[in-house]
C-alpha atoms as a PDB file:
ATOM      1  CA  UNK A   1     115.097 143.129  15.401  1.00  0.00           C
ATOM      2  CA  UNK A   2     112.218 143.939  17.726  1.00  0.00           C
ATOM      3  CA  UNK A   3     113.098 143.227  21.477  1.00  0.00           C
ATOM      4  CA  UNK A   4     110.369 144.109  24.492  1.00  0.00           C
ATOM      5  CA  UNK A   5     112.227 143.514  27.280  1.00  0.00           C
ATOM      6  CA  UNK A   6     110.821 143.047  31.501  1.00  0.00           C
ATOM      7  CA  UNK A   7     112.249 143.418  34.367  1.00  0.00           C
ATOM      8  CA  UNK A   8     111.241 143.998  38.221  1.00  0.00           C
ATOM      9  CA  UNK A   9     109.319 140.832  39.161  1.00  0.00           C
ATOM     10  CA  UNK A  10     109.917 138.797  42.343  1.00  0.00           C
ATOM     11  CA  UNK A  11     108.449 137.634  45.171  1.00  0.00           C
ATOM     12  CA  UNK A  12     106.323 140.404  47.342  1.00  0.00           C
ATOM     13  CA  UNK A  13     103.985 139.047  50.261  1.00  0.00           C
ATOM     14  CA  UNK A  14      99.900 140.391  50.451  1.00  0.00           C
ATOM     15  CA  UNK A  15      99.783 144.064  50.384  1.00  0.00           C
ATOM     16  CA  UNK A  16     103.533 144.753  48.654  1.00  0.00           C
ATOM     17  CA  UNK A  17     104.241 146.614  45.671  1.00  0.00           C
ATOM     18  CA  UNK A  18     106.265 145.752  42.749  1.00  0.00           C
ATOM     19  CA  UNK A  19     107.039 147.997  39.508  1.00  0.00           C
ATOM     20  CA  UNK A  20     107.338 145.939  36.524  1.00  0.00           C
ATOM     21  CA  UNK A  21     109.456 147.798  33.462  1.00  0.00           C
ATOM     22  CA  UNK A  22     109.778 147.520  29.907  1.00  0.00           C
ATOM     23  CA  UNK A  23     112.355 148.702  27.596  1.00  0.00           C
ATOM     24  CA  UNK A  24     111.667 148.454  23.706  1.00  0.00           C
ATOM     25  CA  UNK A  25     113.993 148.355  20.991  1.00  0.00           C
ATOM     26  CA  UNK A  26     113.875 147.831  17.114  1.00  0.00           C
ATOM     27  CA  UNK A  27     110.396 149.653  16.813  1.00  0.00           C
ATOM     28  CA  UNK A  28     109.217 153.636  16.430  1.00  0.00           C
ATOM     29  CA  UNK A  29     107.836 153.270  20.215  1.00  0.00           C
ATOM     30  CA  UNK A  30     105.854 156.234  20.291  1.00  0.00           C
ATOM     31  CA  UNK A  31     103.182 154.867  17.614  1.00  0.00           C
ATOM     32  CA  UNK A  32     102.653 151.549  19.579  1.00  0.00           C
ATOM     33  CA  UNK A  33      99.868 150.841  22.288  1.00  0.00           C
ATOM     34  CA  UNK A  34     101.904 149.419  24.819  1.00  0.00           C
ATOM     35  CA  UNK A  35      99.785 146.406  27.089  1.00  0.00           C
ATOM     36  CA  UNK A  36     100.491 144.616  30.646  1.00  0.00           C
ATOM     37  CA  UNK A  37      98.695 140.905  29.935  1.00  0.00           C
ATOM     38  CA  UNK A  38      99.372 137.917  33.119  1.00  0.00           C
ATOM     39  CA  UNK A  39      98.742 134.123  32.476  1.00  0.00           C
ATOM     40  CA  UNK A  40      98.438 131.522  35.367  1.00  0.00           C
ATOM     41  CA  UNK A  41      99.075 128.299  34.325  1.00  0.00           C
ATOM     42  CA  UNK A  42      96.269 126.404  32.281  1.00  0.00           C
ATOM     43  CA  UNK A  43      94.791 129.740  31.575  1.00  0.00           C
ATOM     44  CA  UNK A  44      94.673 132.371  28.688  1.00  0.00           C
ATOM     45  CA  UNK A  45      96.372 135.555  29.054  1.00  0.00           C
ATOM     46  CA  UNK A  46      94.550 138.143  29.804  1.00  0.00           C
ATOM     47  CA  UNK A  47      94.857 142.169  29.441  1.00  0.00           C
ATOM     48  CA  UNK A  48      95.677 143.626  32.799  1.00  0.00           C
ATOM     49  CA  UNK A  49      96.346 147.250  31.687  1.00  0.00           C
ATOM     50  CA  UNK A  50      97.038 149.063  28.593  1.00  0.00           C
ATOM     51  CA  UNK A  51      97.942 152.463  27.785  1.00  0.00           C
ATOM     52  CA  UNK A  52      97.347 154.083  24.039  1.00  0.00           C
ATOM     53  CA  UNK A  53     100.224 156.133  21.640  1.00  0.00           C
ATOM     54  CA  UNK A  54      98.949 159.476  21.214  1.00  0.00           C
ATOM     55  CA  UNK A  55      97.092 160.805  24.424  1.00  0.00           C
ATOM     56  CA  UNK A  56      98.489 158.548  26.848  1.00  0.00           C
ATOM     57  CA  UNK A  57      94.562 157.102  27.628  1.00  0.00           C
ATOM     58  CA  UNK A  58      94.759 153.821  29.782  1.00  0.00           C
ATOM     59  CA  UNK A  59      92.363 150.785  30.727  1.00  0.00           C
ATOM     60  CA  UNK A  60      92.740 147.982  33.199  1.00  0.00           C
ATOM     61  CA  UNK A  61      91.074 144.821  34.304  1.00  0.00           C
ATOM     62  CA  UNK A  62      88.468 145.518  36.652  1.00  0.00           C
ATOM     63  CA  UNK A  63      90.293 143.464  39.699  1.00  0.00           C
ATOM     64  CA  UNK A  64      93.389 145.719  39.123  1.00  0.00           C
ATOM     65  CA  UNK A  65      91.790 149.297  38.978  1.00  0.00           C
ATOM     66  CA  UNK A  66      92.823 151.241  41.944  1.00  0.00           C
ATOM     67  CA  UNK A  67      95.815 149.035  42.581  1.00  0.00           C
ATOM     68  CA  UNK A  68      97.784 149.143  39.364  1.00  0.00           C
ATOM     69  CA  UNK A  69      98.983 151.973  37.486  1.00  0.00           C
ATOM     70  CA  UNK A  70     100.112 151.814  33.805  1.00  0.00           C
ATOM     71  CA  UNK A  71     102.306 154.557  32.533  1.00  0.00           C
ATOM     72  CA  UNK A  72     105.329 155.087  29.791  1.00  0.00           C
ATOM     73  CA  UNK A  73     108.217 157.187  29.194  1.00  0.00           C
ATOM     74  CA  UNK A  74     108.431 158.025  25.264  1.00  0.00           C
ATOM     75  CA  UNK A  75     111.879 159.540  25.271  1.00  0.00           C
ATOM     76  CA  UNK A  76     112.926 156.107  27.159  1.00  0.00           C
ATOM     77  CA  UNK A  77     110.999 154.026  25.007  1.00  0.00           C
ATOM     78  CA  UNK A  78     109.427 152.130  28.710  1.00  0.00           C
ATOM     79  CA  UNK A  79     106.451 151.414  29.716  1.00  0.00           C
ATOM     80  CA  UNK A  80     105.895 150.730  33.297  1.00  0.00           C
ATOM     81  CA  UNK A  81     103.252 148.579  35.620  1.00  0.00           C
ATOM     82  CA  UNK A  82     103.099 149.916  39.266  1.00  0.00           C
ATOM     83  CA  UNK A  83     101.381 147.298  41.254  1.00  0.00           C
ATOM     84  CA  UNK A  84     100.269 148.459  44.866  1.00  0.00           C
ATOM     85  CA  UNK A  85      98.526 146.450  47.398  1.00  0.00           C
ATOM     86  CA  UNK A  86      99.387 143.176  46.111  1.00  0.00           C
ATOM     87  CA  UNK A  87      97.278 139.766  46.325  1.00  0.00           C
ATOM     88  CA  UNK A  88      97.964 136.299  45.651  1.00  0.00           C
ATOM     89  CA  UNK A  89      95.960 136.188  42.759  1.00  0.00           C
ATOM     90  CA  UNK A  90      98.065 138.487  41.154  1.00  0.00           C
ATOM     91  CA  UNK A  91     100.570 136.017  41.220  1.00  0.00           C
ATOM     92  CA  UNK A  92     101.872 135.234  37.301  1.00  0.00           C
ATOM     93  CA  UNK A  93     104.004 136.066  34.861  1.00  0.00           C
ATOM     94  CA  UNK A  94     103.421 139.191  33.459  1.00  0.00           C
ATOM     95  CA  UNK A  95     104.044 140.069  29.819  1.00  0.00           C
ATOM     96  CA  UNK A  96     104.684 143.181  27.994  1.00  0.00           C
ATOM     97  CA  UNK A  97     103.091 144.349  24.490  1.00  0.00           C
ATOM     98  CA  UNK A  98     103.298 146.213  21.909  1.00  0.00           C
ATOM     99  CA  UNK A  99     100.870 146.671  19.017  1.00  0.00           C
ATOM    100  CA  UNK A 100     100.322 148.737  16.183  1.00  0.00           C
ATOM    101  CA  UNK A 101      97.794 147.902  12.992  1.00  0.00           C
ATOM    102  CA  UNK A 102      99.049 144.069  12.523  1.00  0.00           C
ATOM    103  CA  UNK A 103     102.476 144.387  14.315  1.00  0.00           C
ATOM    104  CA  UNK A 104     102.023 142.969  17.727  1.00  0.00           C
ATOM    105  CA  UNK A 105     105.053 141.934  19.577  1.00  0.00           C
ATOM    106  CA  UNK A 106     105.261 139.853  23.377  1.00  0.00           C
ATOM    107  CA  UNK A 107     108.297 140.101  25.779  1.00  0.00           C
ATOM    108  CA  UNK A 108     109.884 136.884  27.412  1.00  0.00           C
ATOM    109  CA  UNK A 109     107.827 137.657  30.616  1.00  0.00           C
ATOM    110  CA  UNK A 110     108.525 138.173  34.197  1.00  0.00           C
ATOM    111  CA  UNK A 111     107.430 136.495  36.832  1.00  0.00           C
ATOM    112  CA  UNK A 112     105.613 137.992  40.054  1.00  0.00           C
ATOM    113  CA  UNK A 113     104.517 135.954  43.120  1.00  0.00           C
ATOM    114  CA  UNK A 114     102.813 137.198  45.954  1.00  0.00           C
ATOM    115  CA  UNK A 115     103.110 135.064  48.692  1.00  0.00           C
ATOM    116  CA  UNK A 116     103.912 135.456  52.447  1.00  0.00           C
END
């Protein structure tokens, strides 16, 4: 049974940082691209960062780069989202992903609000 599970959102006010988490279990982690995607309500998901299998090479939305950092721990089978420098319209829930060829697998989500 494949779980993705998140943890670490909350509330932060303008200019926090949060560092979202995500343990995976029931899949060969290593071989998965592992993705950060955010929905507001009434609106699609979208990718904020992802980071590949092999070599570790990330990409991120454009209104993220600078401020967010995606990274993941193999051995731990985690993939992490630092967020610095927090705005309101990061507020969402963020979900965690994992794909390989057709598998592609979505966490519960976690919300994060930033909001003084």
């Amino acid at each position: 049974q494949v779980q993705l599970v998140e943890s670490g959102g909350g509330l932060v006010q303008p200019g926090g940082s949060l560092r979202l988490s995500c343990v995976a279990s029931g899949i060969q982690f290593g071989i998965y691209g592992m993705n950060w995607y955010r929905q507001t309500p009434g609106n699609q998901r979208e990718l904020v960062a992802g980071i590949s299998s092999r070599f570790g090479n990330t990409n991120y939305l454009d209104s993220v780069k600078g401020r967010f950092t995606i990274s993941r721990d193999n051995a731990k089978n985690t993939v992490h989202l630092q967020m610095n420098s927090l705005k309101s319209e990061d507020t969402a829930v963020y979900y965690c992903n994992a794909k390989f060829l057709d598998d592609d697998y979505w966490g519960q989500g976690t919300q994060v609000t930033v909001s003084s």
